[in-house]
PDB file of N, CA and C in Angstrom:
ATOM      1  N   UNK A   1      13.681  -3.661  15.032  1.00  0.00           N
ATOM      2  CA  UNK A   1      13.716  -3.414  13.609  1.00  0.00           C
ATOM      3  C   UNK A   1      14.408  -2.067  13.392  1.00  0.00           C
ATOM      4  N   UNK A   2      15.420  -2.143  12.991  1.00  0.00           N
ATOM      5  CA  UNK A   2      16.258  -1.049  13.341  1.00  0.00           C
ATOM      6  C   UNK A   2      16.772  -0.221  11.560  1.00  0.00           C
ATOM      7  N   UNK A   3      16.193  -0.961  10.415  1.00  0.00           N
ATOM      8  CA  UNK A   3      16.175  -1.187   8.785  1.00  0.00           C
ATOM      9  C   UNK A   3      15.203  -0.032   8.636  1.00  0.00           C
ATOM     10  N   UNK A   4      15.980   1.122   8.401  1.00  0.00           N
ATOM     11  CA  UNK A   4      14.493   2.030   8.122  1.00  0.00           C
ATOM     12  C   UNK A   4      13.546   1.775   6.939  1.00  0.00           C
ATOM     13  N   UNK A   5      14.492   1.176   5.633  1.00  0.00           N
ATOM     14  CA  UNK A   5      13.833   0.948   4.464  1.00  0.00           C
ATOM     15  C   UNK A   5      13.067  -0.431   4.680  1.00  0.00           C
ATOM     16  N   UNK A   6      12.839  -1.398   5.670  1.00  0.00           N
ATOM     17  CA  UNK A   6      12.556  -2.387   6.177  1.00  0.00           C
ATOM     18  C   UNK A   6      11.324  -2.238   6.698  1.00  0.00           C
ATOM     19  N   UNK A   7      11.149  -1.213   7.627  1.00  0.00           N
ATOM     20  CA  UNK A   7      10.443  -0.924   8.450  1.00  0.00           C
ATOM     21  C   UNK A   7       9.107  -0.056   7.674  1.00  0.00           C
ATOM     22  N   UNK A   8       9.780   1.055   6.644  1.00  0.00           N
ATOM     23  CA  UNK A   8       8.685   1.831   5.527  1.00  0.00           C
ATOM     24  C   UNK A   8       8.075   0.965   4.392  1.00  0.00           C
ATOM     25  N   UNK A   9       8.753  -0.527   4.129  1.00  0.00           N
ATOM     26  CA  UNK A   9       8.096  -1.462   3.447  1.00  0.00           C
ATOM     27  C   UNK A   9       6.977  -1.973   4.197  1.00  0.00           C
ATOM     28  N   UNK A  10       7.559  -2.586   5.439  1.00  0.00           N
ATOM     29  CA  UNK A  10       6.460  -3.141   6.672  1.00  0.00           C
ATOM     30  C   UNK A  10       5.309  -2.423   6.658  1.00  0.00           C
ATOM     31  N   UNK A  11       5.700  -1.302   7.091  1.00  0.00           N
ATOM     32  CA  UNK A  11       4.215   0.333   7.225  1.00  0.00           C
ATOM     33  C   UNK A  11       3.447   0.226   6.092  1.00  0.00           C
ATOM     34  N   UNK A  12       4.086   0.441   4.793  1.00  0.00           N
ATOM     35  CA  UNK A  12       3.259   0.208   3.342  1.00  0.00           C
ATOM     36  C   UNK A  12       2.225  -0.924   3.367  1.00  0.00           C
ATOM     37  N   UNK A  13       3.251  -1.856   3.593  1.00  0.00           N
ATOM     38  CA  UNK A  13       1.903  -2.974   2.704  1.00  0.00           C
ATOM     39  C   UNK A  13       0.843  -2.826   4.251  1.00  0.00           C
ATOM     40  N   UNK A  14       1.507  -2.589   5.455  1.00  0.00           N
ATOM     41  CA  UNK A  14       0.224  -2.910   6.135  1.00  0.00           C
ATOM     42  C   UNK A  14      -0.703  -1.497   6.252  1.00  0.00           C
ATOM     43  N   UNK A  15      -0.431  -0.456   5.595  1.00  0.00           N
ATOM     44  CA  UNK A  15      -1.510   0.542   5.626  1.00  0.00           C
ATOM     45  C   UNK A  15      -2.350   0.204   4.131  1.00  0.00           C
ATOM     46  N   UNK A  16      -1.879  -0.717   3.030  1.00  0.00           N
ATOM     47  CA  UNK A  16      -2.641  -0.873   2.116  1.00  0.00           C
ATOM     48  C   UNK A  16      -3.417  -1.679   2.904  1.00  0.00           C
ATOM     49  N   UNK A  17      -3.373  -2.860   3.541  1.00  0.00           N
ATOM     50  CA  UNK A  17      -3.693  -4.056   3.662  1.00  0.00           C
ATOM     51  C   UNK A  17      -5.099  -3.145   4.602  1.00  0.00           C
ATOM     52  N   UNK A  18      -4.286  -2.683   5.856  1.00  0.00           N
ATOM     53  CA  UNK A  18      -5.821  -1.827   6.203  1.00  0.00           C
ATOM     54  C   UNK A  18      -6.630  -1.167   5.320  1.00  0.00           C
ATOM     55  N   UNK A  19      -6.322   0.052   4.260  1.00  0.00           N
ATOM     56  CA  UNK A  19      -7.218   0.369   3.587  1.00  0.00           C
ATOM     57  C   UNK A  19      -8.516  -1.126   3.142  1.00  0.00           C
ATOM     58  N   UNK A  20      -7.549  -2.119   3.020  1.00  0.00           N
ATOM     59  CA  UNK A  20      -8.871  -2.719   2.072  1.00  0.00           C
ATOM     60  C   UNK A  20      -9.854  -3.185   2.600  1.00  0.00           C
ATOM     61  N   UNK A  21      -8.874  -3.861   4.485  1.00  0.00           N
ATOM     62  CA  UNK A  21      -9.518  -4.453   4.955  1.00  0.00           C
ATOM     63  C   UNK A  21     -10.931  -3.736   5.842  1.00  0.00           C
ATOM     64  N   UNK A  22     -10.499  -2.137   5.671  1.00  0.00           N
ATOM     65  CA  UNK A  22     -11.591  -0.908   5.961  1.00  0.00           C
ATOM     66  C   UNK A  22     -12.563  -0.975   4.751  1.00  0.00           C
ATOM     67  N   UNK A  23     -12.575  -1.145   3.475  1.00  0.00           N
ATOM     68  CA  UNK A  23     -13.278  -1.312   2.170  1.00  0.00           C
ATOM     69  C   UNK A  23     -14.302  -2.450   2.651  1.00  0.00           C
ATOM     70  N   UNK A  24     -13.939  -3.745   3.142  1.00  0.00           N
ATOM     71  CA  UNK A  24     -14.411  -4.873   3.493  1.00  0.00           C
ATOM     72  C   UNK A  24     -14.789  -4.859   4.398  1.00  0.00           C
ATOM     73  N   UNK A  25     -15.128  -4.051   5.229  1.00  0.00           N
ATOM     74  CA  UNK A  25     -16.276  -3.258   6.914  1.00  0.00           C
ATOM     75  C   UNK A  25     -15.502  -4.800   7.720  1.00  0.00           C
ATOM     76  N   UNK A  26     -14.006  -5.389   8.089  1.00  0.00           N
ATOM     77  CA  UNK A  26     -13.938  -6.409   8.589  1.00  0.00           C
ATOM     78  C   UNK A  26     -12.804  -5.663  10.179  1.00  0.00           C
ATOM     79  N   UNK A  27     -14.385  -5.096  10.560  1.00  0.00           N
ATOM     80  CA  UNK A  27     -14.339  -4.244  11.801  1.00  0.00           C
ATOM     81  C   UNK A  27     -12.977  -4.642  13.040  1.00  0.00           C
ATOM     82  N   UNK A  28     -12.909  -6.054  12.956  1.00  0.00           N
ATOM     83  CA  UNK A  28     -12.059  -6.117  13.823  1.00  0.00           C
ATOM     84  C   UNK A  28     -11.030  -6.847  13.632  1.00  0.00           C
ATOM     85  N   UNK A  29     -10.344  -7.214  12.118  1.00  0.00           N
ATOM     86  CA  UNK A  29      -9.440  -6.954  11.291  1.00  0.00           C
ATOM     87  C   UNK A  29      -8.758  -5.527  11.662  1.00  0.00           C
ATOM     88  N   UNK A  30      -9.635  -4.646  10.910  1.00  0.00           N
ATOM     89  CA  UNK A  30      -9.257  -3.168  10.637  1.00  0.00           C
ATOM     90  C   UNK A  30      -8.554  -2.809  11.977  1.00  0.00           C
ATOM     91  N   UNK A  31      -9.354  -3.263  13.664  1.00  0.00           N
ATOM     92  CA  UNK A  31      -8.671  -2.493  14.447  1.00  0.00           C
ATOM     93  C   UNK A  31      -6.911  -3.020  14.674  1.00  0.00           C
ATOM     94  N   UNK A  32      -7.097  -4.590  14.828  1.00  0.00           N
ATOM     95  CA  UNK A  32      -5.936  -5.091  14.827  1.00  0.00           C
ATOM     96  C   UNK A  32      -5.090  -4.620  13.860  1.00  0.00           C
ATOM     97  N   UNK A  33      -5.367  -4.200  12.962  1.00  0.00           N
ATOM     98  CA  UNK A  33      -3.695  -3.388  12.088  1.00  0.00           C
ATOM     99  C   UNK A  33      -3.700  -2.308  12.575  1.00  0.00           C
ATOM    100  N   UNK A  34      -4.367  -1.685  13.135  1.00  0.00           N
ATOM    101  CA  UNK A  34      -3.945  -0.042  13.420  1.00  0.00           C
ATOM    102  C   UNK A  34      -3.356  -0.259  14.726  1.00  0.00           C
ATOM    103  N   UNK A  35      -3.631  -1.158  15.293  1.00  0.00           N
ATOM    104  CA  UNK A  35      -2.664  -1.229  16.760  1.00  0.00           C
ATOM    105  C   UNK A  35      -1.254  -2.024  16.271  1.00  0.00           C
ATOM    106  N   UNK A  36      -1.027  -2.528  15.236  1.00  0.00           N
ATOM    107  CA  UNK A  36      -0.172  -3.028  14.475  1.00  0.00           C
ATOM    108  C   UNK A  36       0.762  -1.762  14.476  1.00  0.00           C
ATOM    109  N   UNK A  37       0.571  -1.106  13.472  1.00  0.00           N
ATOM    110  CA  UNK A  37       0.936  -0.223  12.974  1.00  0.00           C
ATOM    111  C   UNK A  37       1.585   0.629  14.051  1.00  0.00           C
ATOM    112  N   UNK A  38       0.085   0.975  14.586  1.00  0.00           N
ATOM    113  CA  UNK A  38       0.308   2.198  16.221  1.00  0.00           C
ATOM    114  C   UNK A  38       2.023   1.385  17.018  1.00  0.00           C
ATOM    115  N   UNK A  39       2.081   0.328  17.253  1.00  0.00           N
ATOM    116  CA  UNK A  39       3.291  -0.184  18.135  1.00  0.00           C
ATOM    117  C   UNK A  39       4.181  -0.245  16.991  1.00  0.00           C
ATOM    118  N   UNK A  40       4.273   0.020  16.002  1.00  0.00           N
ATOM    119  CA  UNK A  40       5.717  -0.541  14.993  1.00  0.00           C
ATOM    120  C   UNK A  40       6.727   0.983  15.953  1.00  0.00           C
ATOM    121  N   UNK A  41       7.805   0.731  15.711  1.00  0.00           N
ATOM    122  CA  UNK A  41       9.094   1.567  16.339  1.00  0.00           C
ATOM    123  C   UNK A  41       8.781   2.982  15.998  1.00  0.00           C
ATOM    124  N   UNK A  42       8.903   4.343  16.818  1.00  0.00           N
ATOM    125  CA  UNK A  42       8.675   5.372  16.838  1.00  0.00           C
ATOM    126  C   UNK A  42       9.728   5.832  15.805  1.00  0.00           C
ATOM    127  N   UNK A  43       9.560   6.187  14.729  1.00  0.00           N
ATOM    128  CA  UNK A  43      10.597   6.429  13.907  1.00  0.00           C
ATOM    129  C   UNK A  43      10.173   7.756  12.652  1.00  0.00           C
ATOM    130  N   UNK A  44      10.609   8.870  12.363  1.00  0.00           N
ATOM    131  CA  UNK A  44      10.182   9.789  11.101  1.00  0.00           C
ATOM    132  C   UNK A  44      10.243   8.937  10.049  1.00  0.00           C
ATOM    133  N   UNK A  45      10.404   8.206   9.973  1.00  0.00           N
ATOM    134  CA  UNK A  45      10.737   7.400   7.823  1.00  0.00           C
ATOM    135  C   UNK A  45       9.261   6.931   7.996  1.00  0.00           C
ATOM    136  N   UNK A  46       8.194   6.635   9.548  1.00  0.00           N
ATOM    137  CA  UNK A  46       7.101   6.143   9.071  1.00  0.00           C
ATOM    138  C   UNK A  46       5.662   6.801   9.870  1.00  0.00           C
ATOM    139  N   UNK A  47       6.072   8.232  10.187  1.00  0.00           N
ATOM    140  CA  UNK A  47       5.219   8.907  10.922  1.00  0.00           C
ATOM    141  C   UNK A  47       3.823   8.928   9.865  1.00  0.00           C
ATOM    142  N   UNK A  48       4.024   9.333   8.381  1.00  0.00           N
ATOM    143  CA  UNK A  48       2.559   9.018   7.482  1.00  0.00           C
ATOM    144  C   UNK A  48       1.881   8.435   7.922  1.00  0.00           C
ATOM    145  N   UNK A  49       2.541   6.746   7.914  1.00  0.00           N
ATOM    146  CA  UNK A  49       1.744   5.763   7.821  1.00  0.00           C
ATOM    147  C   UNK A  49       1.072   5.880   9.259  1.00  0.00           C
ATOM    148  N   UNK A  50       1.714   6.100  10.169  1.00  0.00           N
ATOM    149  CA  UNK A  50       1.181   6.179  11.804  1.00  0.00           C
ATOM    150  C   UNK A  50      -0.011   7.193  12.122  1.00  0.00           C
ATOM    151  N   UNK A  51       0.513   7.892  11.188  1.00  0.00           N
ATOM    152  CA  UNK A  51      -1.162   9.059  11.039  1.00  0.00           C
ATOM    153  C   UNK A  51      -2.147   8.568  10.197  1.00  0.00           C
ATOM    154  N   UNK A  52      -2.017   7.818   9.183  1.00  0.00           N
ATOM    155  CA  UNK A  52      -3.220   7.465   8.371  1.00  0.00           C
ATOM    156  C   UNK A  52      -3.661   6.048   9.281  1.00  0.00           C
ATOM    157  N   UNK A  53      -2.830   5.574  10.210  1.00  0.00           N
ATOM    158  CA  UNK A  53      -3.730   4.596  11.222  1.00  0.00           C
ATOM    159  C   UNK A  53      -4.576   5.514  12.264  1.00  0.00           C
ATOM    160  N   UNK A  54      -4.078   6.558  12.672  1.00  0.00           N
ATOM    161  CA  UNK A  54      -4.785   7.180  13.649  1.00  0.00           C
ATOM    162  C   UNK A  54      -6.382   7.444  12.581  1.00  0.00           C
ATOM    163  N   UNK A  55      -5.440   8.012  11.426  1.00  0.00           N
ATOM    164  CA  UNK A  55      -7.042   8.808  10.768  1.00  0.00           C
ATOM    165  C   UNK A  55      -8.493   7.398  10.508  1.00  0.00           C
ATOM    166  N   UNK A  56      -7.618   6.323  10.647  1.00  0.00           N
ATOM    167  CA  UNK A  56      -8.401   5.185  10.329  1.00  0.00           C
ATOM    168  C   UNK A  56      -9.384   5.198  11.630  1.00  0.00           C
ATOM    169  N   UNK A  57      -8.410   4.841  12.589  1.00  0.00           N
ATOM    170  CA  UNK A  57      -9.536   5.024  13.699  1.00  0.00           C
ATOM    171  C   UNK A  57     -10.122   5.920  14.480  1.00  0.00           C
ATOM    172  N   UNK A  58     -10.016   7.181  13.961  1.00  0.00           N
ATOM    173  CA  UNK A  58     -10.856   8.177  14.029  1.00  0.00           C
ATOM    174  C   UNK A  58     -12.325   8.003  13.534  1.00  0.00           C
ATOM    175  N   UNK A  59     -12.239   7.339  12.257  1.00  0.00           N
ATOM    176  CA  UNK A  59     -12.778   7.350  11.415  1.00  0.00           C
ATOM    177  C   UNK A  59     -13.628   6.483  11.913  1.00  0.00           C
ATOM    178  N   UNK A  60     -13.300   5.136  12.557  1.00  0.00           N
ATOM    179  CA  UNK A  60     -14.066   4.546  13.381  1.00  0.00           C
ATOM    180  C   UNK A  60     -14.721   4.827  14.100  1.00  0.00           C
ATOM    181  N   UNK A  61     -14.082   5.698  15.181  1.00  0.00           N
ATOM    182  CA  UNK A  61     -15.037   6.089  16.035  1.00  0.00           C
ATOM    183  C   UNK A  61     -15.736   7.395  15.895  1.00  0.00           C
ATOM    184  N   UNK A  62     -16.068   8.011  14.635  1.00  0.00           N
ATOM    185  CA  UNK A  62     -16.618   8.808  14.092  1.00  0.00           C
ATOM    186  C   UNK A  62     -15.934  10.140  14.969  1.00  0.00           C
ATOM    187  N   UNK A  63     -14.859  10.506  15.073  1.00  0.00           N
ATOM    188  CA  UNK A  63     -14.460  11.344  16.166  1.00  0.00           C
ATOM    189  C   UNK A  63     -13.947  12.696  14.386  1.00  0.00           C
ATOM    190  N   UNK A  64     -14.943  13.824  14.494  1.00  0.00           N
ATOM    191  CA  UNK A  64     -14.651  14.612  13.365  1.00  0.00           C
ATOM    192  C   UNK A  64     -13.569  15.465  13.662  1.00  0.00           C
ATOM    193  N   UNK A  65     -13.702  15.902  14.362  1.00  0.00           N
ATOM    194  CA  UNK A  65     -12.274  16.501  15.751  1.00  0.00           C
ATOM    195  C   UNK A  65     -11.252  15.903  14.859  1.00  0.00           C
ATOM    196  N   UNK A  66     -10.780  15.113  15.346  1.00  0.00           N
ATOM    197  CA  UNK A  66      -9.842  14.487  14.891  1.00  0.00           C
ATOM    198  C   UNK A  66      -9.201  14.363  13.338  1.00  0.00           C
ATOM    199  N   UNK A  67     -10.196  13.686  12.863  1.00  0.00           N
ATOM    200  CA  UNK A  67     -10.297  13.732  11.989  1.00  0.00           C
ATOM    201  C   UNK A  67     -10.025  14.775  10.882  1.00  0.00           C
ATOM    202  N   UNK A  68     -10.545  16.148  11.360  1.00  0.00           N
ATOM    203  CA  UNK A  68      -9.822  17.073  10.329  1.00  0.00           C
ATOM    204  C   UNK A  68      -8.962  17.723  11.057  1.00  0.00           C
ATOM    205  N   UNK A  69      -8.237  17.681  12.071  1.00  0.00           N
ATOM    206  CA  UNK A  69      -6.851  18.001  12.230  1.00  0.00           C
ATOM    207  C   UNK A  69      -6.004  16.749  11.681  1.00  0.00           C
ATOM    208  N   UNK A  70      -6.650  15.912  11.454  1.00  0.00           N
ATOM    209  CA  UNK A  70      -5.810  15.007  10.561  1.00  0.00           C
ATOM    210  C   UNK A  70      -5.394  15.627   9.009  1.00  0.00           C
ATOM    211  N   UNK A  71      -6.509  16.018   8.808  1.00  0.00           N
ATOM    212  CA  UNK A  71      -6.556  16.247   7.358  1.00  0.00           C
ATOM    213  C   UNK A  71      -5.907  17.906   7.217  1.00  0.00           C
ATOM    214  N   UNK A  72      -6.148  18.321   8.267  1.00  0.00           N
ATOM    215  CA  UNK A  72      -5.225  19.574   8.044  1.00  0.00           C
ATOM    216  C   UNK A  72      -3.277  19.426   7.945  1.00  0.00           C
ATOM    217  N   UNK A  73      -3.275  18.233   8.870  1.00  0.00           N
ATOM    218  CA  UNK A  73      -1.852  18.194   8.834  1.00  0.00           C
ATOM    219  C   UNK A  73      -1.154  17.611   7.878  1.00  0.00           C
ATOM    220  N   UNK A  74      -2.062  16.755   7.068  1.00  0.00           N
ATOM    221  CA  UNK A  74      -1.432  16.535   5.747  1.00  0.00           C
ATOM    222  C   UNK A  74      -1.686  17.530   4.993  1.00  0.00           C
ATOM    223  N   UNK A  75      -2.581  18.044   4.890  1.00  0.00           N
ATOM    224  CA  UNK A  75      -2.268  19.277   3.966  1.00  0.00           C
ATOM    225  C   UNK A  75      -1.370  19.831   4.087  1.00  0.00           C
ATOM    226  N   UNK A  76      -1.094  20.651   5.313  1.00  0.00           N
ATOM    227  CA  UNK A  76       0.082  21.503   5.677  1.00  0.00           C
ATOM    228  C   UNK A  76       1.196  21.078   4.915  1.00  0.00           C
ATOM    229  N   UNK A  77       1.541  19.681   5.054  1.00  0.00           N
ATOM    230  CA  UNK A  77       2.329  18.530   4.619  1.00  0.00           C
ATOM    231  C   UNK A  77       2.600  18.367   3.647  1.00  0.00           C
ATOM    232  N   UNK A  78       2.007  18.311   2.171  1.00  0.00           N
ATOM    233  CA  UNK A  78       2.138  18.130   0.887  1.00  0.00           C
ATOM    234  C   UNK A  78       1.665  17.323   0.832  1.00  0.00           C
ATOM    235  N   UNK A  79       0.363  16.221   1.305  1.00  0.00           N
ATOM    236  CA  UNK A  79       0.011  14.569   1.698  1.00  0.00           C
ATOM    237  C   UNK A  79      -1.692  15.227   0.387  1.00  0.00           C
ATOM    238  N   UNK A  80      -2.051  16.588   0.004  1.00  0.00           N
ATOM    239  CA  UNK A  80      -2.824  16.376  -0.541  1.00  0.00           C
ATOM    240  C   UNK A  80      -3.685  15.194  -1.091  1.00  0.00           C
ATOM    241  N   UNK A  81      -2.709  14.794  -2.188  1.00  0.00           N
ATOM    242  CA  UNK A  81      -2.759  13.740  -3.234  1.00  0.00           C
ATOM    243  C   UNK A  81      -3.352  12.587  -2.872  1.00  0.00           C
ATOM    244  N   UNK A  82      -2.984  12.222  -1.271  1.00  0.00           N
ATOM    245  CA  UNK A  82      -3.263  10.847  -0.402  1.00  0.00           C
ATOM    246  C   UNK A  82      -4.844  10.868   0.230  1.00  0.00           C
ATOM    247  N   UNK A  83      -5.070  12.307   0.497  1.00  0.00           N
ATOM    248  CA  UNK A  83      -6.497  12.763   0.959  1.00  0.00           C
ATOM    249  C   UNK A  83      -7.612  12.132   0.108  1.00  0.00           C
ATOM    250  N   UNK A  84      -7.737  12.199  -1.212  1.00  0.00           N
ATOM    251  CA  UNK A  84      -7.984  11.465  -2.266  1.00  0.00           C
ATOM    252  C   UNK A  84      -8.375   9.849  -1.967  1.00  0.00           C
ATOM    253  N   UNK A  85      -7.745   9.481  -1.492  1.00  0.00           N
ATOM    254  CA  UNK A  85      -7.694   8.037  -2.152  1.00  0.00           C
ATOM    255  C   UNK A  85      -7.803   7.504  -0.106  1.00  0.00           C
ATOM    256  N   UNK A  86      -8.241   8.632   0.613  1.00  0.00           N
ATOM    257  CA  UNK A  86      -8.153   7.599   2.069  1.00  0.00           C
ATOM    258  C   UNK A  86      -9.893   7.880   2.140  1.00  0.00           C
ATOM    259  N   UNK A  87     -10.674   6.916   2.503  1.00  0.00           N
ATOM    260  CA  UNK A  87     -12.377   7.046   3.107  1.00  0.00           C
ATOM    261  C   UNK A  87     -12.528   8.677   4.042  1.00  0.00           C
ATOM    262  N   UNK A  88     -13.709   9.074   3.932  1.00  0.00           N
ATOM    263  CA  UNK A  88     -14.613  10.167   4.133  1.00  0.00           C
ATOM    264  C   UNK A  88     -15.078  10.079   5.531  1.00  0.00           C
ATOM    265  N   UNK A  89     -14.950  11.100   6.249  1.00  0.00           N
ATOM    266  CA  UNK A  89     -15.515  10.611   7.347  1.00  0.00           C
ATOM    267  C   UNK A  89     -16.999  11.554   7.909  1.00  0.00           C
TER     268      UNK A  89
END
C-alpha cells in the first residue's frame, strides 16, 4: 500500500472502529485491530494512528508507564484536543 492518502483513510476508520469496539468491552475484537493497525506499513502520514493503537493497548494492559508517556507525547505534539475524546486509563 504504497497511497499515503489511502493508507491515512485505512488508519482512520480503523482507529474509529477500535475506539468503539473498546466502548463495547469486545476484548478480543479490540486486540485484533490494534495488531491491525500495529502491521499497516511503517509510514509518518500514520504514526498518530499507530500511537493511539499502542495507547489502546496500554490501556489494556493497565500499563500507566506507558500510558502517560503516551499522553505526554501528544501533548508535546499539538494531539491535545484528541486526549479528550480517547478512554482514561
Amino acid at each position: 500500500m504504497n497511497n499515503s492518502s489511502t493508507l491515512v483513510a485505512l488508519a482512520n476508520v480503523m482507529m474509529n472502529y477500535l475506539g468503539r469496539l473498546y466502548q463495547e468491552k469486545a476484548l478480543g475484537a479490540v486486540l485484533e485491530t490494534i495488531h491491525f493497525i500495529k502491521d499497516l506499513p511503517t509510514n509518518p502520514v500514520i504514526m498518530f494512528q499507530k500511537l493511539v493503537a499502542i495507547y489502546y493497548l496500554a490501556l489494556i494492559n493497565h500499563d500507566q508507564k506507558r500510558l502517560n508517556l503516551i499522553i505526554q507525547v501528544l501533548q508535546k505534539n499539538g494531539y491535545d484536543n484528541y486526549l479528550v475524546w480517547l478512554p482514561k486509563g
